[in-house]
PDB file of N, CA and C in Angstrom:
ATOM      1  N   UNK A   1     -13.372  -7.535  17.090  1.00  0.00           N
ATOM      2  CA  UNK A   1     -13.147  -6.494  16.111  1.00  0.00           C
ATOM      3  C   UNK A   1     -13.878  -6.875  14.830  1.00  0.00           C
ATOM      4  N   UNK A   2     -14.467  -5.689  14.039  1.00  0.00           N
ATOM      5  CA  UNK A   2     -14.958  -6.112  12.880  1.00  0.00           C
ATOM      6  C   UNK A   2     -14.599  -5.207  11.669  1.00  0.00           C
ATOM      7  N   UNK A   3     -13.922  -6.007  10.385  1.00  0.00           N
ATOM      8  CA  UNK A   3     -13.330  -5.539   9.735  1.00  0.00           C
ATOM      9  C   UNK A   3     -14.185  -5.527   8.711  1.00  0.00           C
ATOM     10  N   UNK A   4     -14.706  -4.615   8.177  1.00  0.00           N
ATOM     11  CA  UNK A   4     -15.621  -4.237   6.851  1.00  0.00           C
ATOM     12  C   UNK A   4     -15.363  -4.608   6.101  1.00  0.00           C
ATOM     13  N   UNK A   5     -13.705  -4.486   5.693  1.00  0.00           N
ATOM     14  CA  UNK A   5     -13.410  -4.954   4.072  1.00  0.00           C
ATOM     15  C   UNK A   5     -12.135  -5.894   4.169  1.00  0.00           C
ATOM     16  N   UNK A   6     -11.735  -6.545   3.510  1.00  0.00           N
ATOM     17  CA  UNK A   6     -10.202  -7.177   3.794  1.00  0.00           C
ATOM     18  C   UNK A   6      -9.784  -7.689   2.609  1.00  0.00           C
ATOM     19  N   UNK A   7      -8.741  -7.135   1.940  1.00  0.00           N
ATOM     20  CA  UNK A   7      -8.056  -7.205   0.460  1.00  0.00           C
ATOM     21  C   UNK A   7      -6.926  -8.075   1.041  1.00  0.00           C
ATOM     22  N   UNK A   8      -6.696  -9.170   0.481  1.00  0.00           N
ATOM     23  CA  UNK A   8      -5.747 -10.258   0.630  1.00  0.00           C
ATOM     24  C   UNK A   8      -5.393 -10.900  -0.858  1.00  0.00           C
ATOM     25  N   UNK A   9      -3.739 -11.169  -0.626  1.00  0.00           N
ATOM     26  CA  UNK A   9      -3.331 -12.035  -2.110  1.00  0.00           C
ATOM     27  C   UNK A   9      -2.520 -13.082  -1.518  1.00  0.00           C
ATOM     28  N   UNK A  10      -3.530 -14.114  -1.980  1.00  0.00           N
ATOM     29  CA  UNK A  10      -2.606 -15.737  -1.513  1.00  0.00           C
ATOM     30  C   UNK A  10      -1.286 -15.595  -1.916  1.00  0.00           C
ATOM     31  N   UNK A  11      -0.304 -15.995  -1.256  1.00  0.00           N
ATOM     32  CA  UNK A  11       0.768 -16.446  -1.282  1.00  0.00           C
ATOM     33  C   UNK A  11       1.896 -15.074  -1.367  1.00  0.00           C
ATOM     34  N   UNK A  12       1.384 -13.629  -0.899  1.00  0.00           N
ATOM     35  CA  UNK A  12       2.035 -12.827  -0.688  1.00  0.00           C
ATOM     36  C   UNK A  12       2.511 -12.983   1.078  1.00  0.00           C
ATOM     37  N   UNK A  13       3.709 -12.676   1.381  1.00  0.00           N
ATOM     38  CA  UNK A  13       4.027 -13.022   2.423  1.00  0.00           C
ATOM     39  C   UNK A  13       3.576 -11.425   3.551  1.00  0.00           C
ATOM     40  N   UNK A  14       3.034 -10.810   3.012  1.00  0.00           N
ATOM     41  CA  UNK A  14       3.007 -10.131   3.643  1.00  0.00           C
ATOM     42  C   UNK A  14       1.264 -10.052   4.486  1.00  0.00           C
ATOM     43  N   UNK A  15       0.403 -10.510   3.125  1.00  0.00           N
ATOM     44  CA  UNK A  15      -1.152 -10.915   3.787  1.00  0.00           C
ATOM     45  C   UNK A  15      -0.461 -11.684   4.687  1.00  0.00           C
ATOM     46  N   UNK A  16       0.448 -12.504   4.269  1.00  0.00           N
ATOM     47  CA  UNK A  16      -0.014 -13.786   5.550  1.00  0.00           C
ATOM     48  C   UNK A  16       0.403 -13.455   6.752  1.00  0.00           C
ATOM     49  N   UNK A  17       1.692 -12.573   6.858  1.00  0.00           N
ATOM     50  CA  UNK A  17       1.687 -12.369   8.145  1.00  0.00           C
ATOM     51  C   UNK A  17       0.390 -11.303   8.697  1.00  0.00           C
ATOM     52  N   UNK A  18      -0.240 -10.961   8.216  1.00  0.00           N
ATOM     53  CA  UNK A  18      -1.326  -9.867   8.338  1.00  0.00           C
ATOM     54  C   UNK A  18      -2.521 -10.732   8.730  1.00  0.00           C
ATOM     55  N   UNK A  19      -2.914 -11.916   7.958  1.00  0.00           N
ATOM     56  CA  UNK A  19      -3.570 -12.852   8.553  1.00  0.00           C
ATOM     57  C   UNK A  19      -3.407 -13.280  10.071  1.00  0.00           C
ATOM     58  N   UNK A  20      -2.059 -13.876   9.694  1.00  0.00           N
ATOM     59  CA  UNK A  20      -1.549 -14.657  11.000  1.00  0.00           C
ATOM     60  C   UNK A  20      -1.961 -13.711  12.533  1.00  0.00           C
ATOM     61  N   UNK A  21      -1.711 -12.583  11.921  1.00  0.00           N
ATOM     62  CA  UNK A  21      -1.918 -11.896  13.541  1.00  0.00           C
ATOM     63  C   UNK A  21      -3.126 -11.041  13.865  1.00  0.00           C
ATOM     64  N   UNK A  22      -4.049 -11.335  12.955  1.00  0.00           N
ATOM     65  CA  UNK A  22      -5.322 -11.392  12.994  1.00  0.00           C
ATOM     66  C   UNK A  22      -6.294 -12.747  14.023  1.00  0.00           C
ATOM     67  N   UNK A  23      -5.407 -14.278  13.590  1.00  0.00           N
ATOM     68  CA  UNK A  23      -5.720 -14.757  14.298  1.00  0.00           C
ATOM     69  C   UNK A  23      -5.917 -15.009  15.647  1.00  0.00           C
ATOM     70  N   UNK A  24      -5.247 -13.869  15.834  1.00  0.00           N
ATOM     71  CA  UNK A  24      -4.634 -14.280  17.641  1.00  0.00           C
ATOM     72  C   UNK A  24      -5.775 -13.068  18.582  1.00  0.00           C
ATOM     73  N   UNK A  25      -7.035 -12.705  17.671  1.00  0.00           N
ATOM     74  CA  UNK A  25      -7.711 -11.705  18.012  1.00  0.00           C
ATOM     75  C   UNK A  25      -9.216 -12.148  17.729  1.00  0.00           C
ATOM     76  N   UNK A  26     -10.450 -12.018  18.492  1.00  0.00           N
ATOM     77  CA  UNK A  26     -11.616 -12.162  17.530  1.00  0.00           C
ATOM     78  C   UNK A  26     -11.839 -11.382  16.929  1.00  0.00           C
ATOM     79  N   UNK A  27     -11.890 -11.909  15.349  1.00  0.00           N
ATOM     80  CA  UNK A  27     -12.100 -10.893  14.352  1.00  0.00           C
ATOM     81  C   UNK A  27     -13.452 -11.399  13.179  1.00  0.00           C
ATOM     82  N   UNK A  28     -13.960 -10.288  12.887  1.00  0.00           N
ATOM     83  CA  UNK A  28     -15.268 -10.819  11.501  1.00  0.00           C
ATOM     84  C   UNK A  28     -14.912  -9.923  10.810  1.00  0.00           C
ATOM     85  N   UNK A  29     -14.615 -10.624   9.794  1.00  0.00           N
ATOM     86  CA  UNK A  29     -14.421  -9.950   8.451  1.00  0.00           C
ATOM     87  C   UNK A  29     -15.832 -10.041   7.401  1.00  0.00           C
ATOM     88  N   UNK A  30     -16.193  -9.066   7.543  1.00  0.00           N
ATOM     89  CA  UNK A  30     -17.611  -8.961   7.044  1.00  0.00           C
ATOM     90  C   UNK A  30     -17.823  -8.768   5.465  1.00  0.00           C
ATOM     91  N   UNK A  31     -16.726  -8.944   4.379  1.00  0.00           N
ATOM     92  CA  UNK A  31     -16.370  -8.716   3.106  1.00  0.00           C
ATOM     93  C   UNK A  31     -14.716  -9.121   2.920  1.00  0.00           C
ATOM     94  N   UNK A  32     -14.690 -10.468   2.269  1.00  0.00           N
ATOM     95  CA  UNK A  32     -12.898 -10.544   1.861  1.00  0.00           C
ATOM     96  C   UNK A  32     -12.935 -10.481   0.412  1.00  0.00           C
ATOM     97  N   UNK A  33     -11.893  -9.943  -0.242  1.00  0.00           N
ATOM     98  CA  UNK A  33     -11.426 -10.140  -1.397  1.00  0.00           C
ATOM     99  C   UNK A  33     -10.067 -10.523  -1.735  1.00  0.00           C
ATOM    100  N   UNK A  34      -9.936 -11.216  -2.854  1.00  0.00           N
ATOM    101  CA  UNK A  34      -8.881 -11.653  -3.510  1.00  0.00           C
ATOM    102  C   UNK A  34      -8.149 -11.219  -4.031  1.00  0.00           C
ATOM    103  N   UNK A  35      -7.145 -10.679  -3.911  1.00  0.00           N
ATOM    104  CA  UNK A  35      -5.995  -9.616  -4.486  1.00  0.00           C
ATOM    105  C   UNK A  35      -6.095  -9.774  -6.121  1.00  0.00           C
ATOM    106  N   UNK A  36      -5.951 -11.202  -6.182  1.00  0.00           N
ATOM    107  CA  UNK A  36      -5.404 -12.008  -7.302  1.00  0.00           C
ATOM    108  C   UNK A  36      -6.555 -11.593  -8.688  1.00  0.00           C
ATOM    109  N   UNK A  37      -8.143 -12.048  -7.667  1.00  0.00           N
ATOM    110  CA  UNK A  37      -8.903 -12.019  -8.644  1.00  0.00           C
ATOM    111  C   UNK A  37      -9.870 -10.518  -9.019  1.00  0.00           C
ATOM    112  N   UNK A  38      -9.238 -10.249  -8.075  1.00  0.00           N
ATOM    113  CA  UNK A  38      -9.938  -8.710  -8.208  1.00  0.00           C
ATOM    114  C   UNK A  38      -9.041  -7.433  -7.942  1.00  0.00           C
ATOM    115  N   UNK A  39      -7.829  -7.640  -8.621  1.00  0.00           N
ATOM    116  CA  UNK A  39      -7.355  -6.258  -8.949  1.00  0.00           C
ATOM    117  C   UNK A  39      -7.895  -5.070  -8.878  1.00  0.00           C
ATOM    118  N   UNK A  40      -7.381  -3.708  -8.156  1.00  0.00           N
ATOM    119  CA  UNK A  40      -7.616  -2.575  -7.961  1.00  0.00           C
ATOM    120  C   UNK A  40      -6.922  -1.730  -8.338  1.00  0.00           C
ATOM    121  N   UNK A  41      -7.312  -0.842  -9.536  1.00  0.00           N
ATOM    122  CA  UNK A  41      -6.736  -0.240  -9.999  1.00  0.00           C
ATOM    123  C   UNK A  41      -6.437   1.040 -10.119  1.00  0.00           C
ATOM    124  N   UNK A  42      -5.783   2.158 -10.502  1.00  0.00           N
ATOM    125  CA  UNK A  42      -6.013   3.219  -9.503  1.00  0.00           C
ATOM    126  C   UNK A  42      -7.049   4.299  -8.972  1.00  0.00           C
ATOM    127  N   UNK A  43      -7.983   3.877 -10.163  1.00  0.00           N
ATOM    128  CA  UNK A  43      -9.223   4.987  -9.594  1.00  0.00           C
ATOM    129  C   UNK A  43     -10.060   4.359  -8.540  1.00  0.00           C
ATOM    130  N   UNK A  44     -10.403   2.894  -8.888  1.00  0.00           N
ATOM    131  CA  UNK A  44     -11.200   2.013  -8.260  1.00  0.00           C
ATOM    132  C   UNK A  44     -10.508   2.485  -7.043  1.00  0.00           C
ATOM    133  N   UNK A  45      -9.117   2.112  -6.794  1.00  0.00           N
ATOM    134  CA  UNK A  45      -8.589   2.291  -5.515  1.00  0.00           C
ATOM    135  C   UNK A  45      -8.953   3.676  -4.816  1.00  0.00           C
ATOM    136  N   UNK A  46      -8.956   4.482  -5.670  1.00  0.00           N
ATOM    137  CA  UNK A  46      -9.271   6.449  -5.369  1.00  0.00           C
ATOM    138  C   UNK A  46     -10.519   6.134  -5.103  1.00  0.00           C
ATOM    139  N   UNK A  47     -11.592   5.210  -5.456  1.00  0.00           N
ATOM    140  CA  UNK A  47     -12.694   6.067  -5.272  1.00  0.00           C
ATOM    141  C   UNK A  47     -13.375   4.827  -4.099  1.00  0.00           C
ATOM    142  N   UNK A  48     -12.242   4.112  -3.457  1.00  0.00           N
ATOM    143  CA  UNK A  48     -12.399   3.171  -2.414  1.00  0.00           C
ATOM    144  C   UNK A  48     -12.046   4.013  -1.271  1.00  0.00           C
ATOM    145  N   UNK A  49     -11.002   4.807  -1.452  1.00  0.00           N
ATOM    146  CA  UNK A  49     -10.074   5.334  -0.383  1.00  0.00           C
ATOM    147  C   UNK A  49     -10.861   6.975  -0.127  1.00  0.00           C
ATOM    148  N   UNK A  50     -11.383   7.463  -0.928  1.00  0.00           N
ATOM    149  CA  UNK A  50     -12.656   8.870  -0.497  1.00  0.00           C
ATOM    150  C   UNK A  50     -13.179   8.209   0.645  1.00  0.00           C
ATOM    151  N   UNK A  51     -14.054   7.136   0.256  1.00  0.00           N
ATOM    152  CA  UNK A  51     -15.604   6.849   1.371  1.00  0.00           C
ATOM    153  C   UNK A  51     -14.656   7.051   2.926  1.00  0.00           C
ATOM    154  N   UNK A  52     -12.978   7.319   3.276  1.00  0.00           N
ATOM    155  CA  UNK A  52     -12.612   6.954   4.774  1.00  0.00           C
ATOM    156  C   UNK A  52     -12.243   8.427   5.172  1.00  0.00           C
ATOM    157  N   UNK A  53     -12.055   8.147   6.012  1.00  0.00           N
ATOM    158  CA  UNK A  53     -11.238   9.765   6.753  1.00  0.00           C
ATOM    159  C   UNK A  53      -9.801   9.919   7.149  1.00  0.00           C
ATOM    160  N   UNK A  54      -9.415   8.543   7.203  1.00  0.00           N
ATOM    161  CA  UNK A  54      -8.345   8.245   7.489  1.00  0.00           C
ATOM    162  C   UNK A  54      -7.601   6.770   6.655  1.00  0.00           C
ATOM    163  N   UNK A  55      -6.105   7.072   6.027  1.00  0.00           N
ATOM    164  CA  UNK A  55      -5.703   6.104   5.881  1.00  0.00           C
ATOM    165  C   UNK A  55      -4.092   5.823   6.171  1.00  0.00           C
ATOM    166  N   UNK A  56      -3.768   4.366   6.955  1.00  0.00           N
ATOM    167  CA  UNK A  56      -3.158   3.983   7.329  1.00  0.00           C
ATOM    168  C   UNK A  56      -1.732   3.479   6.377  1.00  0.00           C
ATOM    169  N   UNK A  57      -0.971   3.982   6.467  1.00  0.00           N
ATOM    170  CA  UNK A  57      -0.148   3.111   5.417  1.00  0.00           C
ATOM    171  C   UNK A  57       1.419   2.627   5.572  1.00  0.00           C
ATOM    172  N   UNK A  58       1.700   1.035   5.758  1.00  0.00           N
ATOM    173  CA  UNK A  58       2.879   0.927   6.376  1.00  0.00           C
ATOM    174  C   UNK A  58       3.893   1.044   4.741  1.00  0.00           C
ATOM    175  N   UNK A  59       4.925   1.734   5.299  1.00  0.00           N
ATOM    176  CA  UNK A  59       6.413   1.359   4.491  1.00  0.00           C
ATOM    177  C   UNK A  59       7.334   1.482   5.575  1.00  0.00           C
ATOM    178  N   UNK A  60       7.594  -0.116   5.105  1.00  0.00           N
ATOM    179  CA  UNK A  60       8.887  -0.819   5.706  1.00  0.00           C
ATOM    180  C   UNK A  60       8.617  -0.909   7.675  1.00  0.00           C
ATOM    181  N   UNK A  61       9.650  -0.112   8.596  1.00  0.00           N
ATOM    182  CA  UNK A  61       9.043  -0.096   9.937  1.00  0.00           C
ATOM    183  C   UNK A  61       8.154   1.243  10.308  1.00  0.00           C
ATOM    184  N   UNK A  62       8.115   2.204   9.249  1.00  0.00           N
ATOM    185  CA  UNK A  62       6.609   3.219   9.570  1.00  0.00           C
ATOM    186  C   UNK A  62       5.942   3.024   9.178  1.00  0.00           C
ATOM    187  N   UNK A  63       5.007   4.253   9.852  1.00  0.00           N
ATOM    188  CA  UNK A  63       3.661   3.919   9.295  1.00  0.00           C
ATOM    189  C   UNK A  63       3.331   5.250   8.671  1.00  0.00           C
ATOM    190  N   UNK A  64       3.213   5.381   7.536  1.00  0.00           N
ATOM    191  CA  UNK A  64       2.730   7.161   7.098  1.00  0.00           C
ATOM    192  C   UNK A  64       0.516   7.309   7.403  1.00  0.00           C
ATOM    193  N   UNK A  65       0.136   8.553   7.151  1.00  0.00           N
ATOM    194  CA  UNK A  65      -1.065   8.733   7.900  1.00  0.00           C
ATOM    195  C   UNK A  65      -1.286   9.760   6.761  1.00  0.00           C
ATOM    196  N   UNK A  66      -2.723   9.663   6.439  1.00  0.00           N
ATOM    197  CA  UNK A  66      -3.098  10.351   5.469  1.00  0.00           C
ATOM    198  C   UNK A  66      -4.781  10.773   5.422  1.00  0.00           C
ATOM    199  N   UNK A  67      -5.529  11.990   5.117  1.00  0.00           N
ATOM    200  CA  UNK A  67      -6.526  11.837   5.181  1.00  0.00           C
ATOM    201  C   UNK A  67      -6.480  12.374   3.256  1.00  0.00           C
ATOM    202  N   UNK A  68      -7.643  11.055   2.776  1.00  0.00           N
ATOM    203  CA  UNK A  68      -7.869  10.919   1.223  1.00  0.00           C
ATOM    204  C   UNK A  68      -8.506  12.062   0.456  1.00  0.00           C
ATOM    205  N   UNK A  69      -7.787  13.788   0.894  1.00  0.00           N
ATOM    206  CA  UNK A  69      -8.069  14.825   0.079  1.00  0.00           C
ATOM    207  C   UNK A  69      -7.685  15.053  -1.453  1.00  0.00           C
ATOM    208  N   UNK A  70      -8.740  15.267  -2.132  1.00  0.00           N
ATOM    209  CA  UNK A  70      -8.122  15.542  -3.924  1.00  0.00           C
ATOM    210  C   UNK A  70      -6.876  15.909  -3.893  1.00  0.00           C
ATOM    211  N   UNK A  71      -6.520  16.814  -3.139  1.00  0.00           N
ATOM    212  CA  UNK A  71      -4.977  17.454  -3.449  1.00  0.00           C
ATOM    213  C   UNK A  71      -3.568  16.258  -3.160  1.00  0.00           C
ATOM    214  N   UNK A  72      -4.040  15.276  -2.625  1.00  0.00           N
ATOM    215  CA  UNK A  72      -3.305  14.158  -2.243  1.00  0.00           C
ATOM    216  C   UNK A  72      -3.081  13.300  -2.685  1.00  0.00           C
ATOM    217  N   UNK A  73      -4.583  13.274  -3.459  1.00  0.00           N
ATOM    218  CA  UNK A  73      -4.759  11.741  -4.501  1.00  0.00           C
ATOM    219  C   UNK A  73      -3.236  10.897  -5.186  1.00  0.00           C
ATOM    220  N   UNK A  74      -2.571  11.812  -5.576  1.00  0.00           N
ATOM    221  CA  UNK A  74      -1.262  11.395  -6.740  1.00  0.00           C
ATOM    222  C   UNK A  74      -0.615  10.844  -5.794  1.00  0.00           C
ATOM    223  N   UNK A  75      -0.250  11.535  -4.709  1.00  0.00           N
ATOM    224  CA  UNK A  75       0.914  11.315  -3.506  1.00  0.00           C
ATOM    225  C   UNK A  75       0.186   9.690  -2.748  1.00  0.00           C
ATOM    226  N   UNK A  76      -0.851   9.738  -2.412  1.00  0.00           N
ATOM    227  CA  UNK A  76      -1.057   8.714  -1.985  1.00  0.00           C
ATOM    228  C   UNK A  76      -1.342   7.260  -3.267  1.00  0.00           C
ATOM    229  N   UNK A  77      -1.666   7.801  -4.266  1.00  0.00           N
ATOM    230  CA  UNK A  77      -1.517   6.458  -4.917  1.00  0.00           C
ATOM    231  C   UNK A  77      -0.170   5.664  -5.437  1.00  0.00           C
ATOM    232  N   UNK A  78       0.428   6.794  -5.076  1.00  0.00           N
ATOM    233  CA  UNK A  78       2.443   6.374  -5.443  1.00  0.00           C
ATOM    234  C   UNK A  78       2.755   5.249  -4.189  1.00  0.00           C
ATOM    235  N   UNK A  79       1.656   5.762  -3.098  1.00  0.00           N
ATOM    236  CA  UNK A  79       2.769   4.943  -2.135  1.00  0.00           C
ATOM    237  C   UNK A  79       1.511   3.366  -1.906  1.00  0.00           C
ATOM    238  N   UNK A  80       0.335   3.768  -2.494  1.00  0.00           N
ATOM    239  CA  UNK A  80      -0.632   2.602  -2.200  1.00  0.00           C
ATOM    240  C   UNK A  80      -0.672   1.596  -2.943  1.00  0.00           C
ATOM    241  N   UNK A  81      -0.406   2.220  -4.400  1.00  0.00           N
ATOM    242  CA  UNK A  81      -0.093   0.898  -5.879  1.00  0.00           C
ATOM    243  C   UNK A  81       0.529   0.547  -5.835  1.00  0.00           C
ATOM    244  N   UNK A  82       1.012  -1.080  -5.965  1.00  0.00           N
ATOM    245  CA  UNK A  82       2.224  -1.622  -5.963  1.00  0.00           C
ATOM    246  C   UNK A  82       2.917  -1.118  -7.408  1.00  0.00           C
ATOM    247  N   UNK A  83       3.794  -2.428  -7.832  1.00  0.00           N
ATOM    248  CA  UNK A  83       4.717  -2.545  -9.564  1.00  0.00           C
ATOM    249  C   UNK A  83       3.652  -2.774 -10.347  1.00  0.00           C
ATOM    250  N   UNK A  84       2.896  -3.325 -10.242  1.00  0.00           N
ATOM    251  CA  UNK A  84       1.649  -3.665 -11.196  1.00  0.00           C
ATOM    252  C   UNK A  84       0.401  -2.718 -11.092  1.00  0.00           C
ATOM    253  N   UNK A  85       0.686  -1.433 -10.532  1.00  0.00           N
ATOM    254  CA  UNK A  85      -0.524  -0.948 -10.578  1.00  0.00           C
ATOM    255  C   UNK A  85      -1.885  -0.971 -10.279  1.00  0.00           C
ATOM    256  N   UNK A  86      -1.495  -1.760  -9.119  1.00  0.00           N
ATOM    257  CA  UNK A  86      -2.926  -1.971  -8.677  1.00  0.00           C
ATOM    258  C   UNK A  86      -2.760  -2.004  -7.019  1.00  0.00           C
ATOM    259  N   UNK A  87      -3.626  -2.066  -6.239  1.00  0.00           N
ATOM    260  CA  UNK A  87      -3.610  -2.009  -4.727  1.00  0.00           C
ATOM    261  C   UNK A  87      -3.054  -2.854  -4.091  1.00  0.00           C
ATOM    262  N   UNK A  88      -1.940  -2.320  -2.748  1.00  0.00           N
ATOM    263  CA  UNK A  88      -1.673  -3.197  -2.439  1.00  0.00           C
ATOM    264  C   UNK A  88      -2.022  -4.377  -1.354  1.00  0.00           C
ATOM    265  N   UNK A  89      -1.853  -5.264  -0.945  1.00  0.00           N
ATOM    266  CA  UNK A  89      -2.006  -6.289  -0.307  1.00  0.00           C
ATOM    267  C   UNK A  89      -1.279  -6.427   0.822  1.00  0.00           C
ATOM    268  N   UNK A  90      -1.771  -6.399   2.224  1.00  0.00           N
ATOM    269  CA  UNK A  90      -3.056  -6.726   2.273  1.00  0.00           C
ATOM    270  C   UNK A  90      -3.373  -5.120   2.729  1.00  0.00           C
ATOM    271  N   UNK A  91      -4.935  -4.783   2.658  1.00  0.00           N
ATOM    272  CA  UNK A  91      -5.356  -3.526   3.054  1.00  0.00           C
ATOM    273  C   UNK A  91      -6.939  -3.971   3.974  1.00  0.00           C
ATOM    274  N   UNK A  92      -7.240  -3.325   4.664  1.00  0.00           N
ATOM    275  CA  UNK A  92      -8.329  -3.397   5.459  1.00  0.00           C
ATOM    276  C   UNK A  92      -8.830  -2.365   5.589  1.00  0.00           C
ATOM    277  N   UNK A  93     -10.196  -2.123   5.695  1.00  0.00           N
ATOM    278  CA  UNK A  93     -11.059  -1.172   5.957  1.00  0.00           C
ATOM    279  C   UNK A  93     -11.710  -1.492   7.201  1.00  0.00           C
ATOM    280  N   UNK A  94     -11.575  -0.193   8.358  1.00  0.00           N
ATOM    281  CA  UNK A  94     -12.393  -0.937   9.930  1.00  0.00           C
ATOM    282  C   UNK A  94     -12.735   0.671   9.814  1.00  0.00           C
ATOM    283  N   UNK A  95     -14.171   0.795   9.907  1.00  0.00           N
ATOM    284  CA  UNK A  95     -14.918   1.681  10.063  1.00  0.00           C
ATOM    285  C   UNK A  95     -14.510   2.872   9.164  1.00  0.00           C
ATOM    286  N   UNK A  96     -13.684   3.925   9.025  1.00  0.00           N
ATOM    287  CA  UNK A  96     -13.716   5.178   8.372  1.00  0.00           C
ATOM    288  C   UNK A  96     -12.353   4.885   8.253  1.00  0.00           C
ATOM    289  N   UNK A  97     -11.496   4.304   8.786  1.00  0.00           N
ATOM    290  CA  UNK A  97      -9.805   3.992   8.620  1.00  0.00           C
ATOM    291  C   UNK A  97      -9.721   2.569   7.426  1.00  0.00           C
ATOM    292  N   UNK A  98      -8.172   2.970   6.653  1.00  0.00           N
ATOM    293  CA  UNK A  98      -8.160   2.283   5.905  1.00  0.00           C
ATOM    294  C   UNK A  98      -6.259   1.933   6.343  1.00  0.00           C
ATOM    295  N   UNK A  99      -6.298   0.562   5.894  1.00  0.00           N
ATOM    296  CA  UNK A  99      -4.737  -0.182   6.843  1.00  0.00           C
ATOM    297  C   UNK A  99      -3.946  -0.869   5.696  1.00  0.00           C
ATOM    298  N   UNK A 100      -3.349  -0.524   4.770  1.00  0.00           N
ATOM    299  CA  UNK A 100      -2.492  -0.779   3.814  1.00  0.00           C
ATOM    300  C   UNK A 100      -0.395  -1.291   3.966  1.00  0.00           C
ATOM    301  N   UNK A 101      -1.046  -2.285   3.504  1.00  0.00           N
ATOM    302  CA  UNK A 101       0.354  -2.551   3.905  1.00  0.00           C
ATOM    303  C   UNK A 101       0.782  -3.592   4.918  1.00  0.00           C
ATOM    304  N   UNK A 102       1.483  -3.715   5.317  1.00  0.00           N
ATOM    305  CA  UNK A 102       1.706  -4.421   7.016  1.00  0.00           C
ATOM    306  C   UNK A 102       3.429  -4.210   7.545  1.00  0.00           C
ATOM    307  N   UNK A 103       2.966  -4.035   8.969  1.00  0.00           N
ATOM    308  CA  UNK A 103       4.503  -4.300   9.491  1.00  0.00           C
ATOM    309  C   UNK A 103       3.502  -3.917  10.901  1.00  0.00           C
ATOM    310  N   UNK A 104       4.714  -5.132  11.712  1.00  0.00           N
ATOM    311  CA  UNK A 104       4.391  -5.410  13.311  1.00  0.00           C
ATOM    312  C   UNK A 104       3.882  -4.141  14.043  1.00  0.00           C
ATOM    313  N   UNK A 105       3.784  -3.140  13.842  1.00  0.00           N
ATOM    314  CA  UNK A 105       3.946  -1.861  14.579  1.00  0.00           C
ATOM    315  C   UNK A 105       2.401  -1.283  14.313  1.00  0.00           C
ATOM    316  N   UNK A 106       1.888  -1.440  13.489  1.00  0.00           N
ATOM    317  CA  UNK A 106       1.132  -1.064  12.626  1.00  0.00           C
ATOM    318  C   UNK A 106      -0.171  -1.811  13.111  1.00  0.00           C
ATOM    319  N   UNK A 107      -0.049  -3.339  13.349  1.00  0.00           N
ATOM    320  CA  UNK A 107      -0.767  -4.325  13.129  1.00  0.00           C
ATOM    321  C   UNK A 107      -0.717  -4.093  15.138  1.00  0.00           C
ATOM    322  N   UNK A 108       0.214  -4.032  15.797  1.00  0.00           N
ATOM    323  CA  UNK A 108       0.243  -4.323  17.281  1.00  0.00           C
ATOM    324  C   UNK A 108      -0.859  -3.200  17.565  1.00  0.00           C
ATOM    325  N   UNK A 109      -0.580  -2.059  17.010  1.00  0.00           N
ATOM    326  CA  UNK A 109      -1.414  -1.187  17.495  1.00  0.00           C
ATOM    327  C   UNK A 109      -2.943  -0.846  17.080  1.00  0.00           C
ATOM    328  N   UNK A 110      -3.129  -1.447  16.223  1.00  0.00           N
ATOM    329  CA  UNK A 110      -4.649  -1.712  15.205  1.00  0.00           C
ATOM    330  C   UNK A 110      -5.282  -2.576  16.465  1.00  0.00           C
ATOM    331  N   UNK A 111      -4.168  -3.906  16.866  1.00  0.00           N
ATOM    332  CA  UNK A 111      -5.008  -5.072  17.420  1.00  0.00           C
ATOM    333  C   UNK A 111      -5.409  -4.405  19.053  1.00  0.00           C
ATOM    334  N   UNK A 112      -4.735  -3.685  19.213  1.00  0.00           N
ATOM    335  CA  UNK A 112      -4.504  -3.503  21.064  1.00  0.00           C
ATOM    336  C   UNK A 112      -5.599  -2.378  21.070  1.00  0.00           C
ATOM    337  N   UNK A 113      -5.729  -1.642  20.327  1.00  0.00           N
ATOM    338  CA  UNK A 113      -7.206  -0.732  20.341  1.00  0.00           C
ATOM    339  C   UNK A 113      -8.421  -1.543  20.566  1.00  0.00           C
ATOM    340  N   UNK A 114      -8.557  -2.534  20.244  1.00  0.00           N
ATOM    341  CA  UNK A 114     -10.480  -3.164  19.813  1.00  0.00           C
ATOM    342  C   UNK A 114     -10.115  -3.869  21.302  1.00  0.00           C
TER     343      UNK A 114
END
């Protein structure tokens, strides 16, 4: 599998489990970034989340599904910004889909496709 983009923040427990079960797959991550050092903020994030057709987004054990239309923009940045206003961690970009968030369900079915 090859992952275009991959937004990660050390010591959030939630990259890591997002990592962790990445490992158990061949994967190239062809662009990583640092949550920490490169904050995303909400337009940056808006005008990351246009270039896809689809975006993925876990809360809690769902997964909500969204395609990044103007009329949506507000609704989806409520649920994509964390408390600090900025993107959350971890998120991935694999081809035109974008994967925000994590939970097992989400991640089983991302991995079992490639």
């Amino acid at each position: 599998m090859i992952i275009d983009w991959a937004y990660f923040k050390k010591g959030c427990a939630s990259s890591q489990k997002a990592q962790e079960s990445l490992e158990h797959t061949q994967v190239e991550i062809k662009t990583e970034v640092n949550a920490k050092n490169e904050p995303l903020e909400a337009q940056k994030t808006w005008d990351l989340l246009q270039v896809g057709k689809k975006i993925l987004i876990a809360s809690g054990r769902k997964t909500r599904e969204f395609s990044p239309l103007p009329d949506k923009k507000q609704e989806i940045l409520k649920i994509v910004l964390g408390r600090s206003g900025t993107l959350r961690a971890p998120t991935l970009k694999i081809g035109t889909t974008f994967y925000i968030g994590f939970n097992n369900d989400m991640y089983d079915r991302l991995l079992n496709k490639s």
